[in-house]
Protein backbone atom coordinates (compact mmCIF):
# COMPACT_ATOMS: atom_id res chain seq x y z
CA UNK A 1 -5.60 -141.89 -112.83
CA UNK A 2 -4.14 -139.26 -114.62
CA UNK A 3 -1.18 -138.41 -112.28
CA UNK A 4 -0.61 -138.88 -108.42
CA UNK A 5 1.16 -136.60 -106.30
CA UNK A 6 3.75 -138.14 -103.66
CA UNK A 7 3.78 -136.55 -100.10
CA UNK A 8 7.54 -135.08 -101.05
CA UNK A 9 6.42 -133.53 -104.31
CA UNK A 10 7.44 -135.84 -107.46
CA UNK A 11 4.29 -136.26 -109.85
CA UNK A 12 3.44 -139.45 -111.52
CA UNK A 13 1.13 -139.37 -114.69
CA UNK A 14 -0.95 -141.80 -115.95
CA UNK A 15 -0.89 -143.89 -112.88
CA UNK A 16 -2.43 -147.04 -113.18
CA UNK A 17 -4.70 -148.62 -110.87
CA UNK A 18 -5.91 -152.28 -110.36
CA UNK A 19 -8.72 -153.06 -108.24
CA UNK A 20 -11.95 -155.73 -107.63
CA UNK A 21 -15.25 -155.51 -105.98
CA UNK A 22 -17.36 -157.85 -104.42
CA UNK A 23 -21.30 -157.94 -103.67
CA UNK A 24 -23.87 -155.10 -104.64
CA UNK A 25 -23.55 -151.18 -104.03
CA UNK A 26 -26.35 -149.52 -102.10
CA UNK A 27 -27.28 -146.28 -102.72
CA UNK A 28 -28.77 -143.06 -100.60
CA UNK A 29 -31.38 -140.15 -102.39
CA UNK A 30 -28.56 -138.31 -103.53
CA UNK A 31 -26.66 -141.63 -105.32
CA UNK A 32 -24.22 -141.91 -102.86
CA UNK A 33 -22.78 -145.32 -102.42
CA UNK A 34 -23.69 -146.29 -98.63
CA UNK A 35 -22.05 -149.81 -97.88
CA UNK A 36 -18.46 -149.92 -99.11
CA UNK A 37 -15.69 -151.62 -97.34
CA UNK A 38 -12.13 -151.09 -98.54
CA UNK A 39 -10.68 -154.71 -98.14
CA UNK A 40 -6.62 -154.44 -97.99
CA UNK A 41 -5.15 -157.92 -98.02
CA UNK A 42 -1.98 -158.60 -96.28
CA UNK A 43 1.49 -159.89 -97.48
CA UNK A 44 0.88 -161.87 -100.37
CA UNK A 45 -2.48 -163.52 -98.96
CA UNK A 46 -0.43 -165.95 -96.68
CA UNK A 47 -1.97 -167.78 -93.96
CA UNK A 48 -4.38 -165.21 -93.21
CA UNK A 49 -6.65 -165.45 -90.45
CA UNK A 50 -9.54 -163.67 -92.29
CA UNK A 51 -9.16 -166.07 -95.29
CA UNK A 52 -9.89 -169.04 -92.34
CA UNK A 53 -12.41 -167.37 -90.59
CA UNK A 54 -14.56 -166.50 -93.60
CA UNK A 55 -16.80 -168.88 -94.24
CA UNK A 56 -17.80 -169.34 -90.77
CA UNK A 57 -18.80 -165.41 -90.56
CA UNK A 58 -20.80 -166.13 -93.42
CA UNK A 59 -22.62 -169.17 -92.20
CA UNK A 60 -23.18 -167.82 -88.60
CA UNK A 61 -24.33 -164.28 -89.30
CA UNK A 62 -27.28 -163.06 -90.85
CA UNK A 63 -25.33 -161.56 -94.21
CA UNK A 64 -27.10 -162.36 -97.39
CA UNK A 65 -24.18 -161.75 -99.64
CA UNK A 66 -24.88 -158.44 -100.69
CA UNK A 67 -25.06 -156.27 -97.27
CA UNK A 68 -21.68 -154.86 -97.95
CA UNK A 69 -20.41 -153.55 -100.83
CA UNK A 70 -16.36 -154.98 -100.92
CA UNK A 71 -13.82 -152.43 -103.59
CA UNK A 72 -10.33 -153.94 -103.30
CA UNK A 73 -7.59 -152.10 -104.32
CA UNK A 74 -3.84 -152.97 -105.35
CA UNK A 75 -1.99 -150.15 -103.68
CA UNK A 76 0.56 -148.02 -104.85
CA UNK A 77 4.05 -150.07 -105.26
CA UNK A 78 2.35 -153.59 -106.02
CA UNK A 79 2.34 -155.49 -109.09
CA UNK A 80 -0.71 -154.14 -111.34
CA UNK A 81 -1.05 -150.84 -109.74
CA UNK A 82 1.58 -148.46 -110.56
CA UNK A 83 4.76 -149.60 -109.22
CA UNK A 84 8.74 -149.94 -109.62
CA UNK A 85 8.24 -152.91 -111.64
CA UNK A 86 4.90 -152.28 -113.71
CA UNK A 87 6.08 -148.50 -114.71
CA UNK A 88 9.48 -150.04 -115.82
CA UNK A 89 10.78 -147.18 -113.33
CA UNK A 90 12.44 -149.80 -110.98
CA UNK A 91 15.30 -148.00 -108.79
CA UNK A 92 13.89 -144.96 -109.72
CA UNK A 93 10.70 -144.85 -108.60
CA UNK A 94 9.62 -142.25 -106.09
CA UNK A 95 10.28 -143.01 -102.55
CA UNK A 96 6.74 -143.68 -100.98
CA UNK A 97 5.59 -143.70 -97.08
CA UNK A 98 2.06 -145.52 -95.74
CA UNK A 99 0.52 -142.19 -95.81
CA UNK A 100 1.23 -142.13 -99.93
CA UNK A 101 -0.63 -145.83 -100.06
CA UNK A 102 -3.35 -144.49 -98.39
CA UNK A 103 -3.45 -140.87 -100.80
CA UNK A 104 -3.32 -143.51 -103.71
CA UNK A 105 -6.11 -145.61 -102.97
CA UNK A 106 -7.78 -142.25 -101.63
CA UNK A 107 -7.59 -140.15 -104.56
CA UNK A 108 -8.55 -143.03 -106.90
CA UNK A 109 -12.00 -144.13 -104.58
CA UNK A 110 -12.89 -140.22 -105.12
CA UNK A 111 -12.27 -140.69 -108.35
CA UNK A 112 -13.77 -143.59 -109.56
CA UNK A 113 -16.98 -143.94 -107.31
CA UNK A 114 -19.56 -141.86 -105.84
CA UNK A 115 -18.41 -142.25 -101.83
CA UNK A 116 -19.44 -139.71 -99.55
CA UNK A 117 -18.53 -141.91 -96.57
CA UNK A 118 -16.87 -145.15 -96.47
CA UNK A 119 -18.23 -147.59 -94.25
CA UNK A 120 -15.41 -149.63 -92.93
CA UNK A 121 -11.63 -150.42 -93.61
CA UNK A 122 -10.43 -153.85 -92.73
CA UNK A 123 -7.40 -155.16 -93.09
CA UNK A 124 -4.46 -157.79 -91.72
CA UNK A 125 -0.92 -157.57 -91.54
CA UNK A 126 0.54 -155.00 -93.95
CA UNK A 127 -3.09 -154.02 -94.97
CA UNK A 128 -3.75 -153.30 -91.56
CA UNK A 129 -0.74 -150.73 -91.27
CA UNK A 130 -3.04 -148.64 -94.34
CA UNK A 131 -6.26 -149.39 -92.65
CA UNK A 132 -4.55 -147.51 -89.16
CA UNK A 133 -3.15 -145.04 -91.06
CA UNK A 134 -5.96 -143.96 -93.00
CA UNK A 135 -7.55 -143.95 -89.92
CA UNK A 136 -5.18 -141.67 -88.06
CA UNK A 137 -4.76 -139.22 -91.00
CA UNK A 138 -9.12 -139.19 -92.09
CA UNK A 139 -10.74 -139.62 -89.04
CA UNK A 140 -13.60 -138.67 -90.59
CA UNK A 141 -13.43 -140.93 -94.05
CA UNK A 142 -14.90 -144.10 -92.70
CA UNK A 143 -17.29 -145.76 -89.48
CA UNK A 144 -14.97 -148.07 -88.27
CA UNK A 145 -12.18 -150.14 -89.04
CA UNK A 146 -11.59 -153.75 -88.53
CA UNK A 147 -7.40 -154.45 -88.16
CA UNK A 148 -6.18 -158.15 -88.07
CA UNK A 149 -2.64 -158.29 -86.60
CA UNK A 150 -1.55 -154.82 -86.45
CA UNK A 151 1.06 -152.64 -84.77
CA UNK A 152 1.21 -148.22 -84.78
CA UNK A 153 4.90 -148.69 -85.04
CA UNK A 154 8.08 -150.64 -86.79
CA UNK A 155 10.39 -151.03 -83.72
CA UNK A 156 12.40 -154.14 -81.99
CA UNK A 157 11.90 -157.47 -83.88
CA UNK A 158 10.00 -156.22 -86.67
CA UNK A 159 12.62 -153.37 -87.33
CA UNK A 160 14.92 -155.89 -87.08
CA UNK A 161 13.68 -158.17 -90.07
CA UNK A 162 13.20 -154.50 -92.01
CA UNK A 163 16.70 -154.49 -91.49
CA UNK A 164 18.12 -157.84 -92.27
CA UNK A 165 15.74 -157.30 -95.95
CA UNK A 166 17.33 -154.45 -96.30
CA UNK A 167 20.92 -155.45 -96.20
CA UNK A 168 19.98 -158.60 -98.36
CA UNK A 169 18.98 -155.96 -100.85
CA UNK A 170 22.10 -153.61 -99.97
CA UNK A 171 24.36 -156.48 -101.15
CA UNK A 172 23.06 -157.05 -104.34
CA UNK A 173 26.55 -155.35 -106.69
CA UNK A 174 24.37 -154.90 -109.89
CA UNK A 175 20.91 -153.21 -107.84
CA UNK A 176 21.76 -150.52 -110.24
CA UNK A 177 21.58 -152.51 -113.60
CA UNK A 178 18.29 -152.99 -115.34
CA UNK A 179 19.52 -156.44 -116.39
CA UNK A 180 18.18 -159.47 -114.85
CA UNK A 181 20.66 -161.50 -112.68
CA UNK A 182 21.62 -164.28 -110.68
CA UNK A 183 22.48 -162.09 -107.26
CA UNK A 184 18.69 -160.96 -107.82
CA UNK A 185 17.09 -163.72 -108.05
CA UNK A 186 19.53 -165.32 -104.89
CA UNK A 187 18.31 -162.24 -102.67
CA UNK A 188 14.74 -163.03 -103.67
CA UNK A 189 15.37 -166.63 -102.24
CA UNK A 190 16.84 -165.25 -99.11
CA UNK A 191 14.06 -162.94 -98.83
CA UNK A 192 11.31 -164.97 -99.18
CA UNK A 193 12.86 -167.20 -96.79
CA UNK A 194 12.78 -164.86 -93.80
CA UNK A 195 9.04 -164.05 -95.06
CA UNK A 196 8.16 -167.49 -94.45
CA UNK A 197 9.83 -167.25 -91.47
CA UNK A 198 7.66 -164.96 -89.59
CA UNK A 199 4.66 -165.07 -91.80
CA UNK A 200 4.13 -168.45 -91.00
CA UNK A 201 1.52 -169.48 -88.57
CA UNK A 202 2.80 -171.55 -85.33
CA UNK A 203 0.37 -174.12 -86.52
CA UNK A 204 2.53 -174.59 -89.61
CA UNK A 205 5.81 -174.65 -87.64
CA UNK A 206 4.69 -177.24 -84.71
CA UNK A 207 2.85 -179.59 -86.49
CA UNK A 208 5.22 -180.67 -89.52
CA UNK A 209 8.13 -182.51 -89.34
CA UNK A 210 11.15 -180.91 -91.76
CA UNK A 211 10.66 -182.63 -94.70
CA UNK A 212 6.73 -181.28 -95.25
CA UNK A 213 8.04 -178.30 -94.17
CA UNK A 214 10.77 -178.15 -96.67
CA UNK A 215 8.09 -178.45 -99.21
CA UNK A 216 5.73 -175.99 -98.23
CA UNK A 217 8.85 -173.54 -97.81
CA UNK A 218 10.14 -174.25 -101.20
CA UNK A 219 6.60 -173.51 -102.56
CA UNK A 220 6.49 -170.42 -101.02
CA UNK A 221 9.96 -169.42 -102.52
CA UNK A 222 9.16 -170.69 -105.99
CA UNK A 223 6.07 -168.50 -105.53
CA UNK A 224 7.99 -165.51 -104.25
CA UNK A 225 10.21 -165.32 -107.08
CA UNK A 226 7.79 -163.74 -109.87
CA UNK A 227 7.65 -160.98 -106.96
CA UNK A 228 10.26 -158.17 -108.33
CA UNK A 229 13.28 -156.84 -106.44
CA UNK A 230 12.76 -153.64 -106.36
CA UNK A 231 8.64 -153.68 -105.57
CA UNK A 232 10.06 -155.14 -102.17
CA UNK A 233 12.48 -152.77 -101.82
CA UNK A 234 10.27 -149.70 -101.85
CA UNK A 235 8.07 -151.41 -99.74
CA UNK A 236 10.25 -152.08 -97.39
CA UNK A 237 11.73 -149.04 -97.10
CA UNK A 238 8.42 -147.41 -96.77
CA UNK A 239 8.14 -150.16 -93.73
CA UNK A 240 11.04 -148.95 -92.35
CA UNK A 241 9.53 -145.16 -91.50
CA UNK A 242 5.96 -146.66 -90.26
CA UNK A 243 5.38 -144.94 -87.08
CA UNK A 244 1.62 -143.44 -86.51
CA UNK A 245 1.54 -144.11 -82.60
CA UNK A 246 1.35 -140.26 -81.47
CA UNK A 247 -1.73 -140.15 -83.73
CA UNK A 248 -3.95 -143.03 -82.52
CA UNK A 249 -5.67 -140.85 -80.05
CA UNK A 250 -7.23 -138.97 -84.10
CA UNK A 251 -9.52 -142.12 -84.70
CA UNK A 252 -12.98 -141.23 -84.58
CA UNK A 253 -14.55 -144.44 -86.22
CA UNK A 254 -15.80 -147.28 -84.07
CA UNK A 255 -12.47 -150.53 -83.94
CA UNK A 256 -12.50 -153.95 -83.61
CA UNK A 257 -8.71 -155.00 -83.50
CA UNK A 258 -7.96 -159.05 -83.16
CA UNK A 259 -4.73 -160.51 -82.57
CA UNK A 260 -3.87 -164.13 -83.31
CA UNK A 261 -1.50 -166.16 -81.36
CA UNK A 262 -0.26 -168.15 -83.99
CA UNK A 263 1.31 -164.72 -85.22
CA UNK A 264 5.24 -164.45 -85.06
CA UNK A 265 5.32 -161.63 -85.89
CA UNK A 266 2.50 -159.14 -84.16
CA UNK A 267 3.32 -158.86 -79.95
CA UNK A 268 -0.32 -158.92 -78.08
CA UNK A 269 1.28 -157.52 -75.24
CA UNK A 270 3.42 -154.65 -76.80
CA UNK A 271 1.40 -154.32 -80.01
CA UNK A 272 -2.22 -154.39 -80.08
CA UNK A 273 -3.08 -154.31 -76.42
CA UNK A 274 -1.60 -150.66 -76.01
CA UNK A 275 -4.64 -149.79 -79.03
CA UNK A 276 -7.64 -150.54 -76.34
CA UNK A 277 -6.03 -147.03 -74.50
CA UNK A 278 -4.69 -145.45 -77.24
CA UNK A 279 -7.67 -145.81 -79.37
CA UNK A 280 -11.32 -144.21 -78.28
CA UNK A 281 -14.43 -146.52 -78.46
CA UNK A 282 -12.32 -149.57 -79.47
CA UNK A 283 -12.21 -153.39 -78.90
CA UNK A 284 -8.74 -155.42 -78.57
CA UNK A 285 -9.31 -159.27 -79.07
CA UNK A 286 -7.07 -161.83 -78.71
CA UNK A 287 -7.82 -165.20 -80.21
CA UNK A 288 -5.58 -168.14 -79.27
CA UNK A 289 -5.24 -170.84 -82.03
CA UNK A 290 -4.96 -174.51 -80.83
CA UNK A 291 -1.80 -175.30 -81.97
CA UNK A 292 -1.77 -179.10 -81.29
CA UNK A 293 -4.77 -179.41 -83.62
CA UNK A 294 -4.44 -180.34 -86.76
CA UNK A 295 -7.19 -179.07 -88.42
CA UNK A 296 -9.23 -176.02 -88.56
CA UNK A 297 -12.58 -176.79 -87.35
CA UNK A 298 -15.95 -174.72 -86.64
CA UNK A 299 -15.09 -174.50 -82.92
CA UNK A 300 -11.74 -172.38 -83.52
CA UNK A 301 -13.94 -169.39 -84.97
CA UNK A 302 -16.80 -169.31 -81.94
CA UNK A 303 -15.32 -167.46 -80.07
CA UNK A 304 -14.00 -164.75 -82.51
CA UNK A 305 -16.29 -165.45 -85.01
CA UNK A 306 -19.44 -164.31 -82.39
CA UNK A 307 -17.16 -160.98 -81.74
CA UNK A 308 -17.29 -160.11 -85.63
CA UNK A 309 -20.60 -160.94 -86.26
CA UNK A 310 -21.93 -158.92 -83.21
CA UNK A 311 -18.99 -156.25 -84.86
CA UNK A 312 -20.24 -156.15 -87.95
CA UNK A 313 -24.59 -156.55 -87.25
CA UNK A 314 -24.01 -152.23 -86.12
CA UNK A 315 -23.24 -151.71 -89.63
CA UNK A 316 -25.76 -153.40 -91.78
């Protein structure tokens, strides 16, 4: 894009965007794209429910591939899109908040494609926090939305890990030096290790003994390491100030919100249960994973996987 406004004032220019799309765009009399979903992926991909539960969506509904038109965007302050790391900006990139991820992506769908109405948002984890957002702020943008493992607010445990990130990040002495260094690269470590920790499923953490799980934590480190220091800091500070619960009761689109049990991080109770009250004409799901079985098998989506489907048939 050729520049992109923050919500306190500074002005990027030539912003760059990445993005993907998946299956064929359908079009109205006027050219008007009529089936796009905005997929926003959560932290890194990791044990995502919606990665699991794919294929037996696909196999069990009566989608031909092409019935919705996927665009997935890398938002604002990850690698490929314009971010600390990819502008060469680092600590001083603008500060951005969840309402400037959702402006980003936003400003470049008007931009690149001919949308008068998105059909749905659907997101998980992190992704989810854009797809409520964008929600709360555009109630008219979109049909519904589709949130796995989501919360309005940062508050209690998940503040807390906010936190501890941030004073991992605090205690770096050279945060302020372009070089590369050893205390970065340490803090990354520590970092990723407290992702792990509550990105995990339960699954993961009941049925391995501490050796495999030693080796699927080191993996994940090894892999969190070509992540850059300061992309997770402005992230996380932008975490840090997500509240949109006063403005739940804006959403106009029709919502399917699941919760997983395996989470560690998401509360049913405190955290998506509160959305069936908060949020008109919406559904609150909660799916418990088997956690004594050791594989994922057709049976684990039925039950979910029959409450998507049904979702998802009002929109085809």
């Amino acid at each position: 894009m050729d520049s992109f406004e923050f919500e306190y004032g500074r002005v990027l220019e030539n912003v760059e965007v990445s993005y993907s799309t998946y299956g064929n765009p359908k079009y109205d009399d006027e050219g008007y794209i009529t089936n796009a979903i905005l997929f926003f992926s959560n932290f890194k991909g990791a044990y995502s429910f919606l990665t699991e539960s794919h294929q037996y969506i696909l196999e069990h509904s009566g989608f031909i591939g092409d019935e919705f038109y996927f665009i997935v965007v890398n938002s604002l302050g990850s690698p490929n899109s314009c971010s600390p790391s990819t502008t060469n900006l680092k600590f001083n990139f603008p500060n951005y908040t969840y309402l400037d991820l959702v402006n980003f992506q936003r400003q470049f769908l008007a931009e690149k494609f001919k949308i008068k109405k998105i059909l749905g948002l659907i997101g998980e984890g992190y992704g989810a926090f854009q797809v409520l957002t964008w929600a709360c702020e555009y109630p008219d943008d979109m049909e519904f939305i589709f949130a796995v493992n989501v919360a309005a607010k940062i508050n209690g445990y998940k503040f807390i890990i906010a936190k501890v990130i941030d004073n991992i990040i605090d205690s770096i002495d050279d945060f302020y030096s372009e070089e590369y260094s050893v205390s970065k690269t340490r803090s990354l470590v520590a970092i990723n290790t407290l992702i792990f920790a509550f990105s995990s499923s339960k699954r993961v953490f009941n049925d391995l003994n501490n050796e495999e799980m030693g080796v699927i934590l080191d993996d994940f480190i090894d892999e969190g390491l070509f992540l850059d220091i300061y992309d997770v800091k402005f992230h996380n500070d932008a975490l840090m100030q997500y509240d949109i619960e006063d403005k739940l009761s804006n959403i106009k689109a029709k919502s399917l919100f699941v919760h997983t049990s395996s989470s560690h991080y998401f509360d049913f109770e405190s955290d998506m249960l509160p959305l069936k009250e908060l949020v008109n004409d919406s559904i609150v799901i909660k799916y418990d994973n088997i956690i004594d079985e050791q594989y994922f098998s057709e049976k684990d989506y039925v039950p979910i996987g029959k409450e998507v489907i049904s979702f998802l048939e009002q929109f085809k």
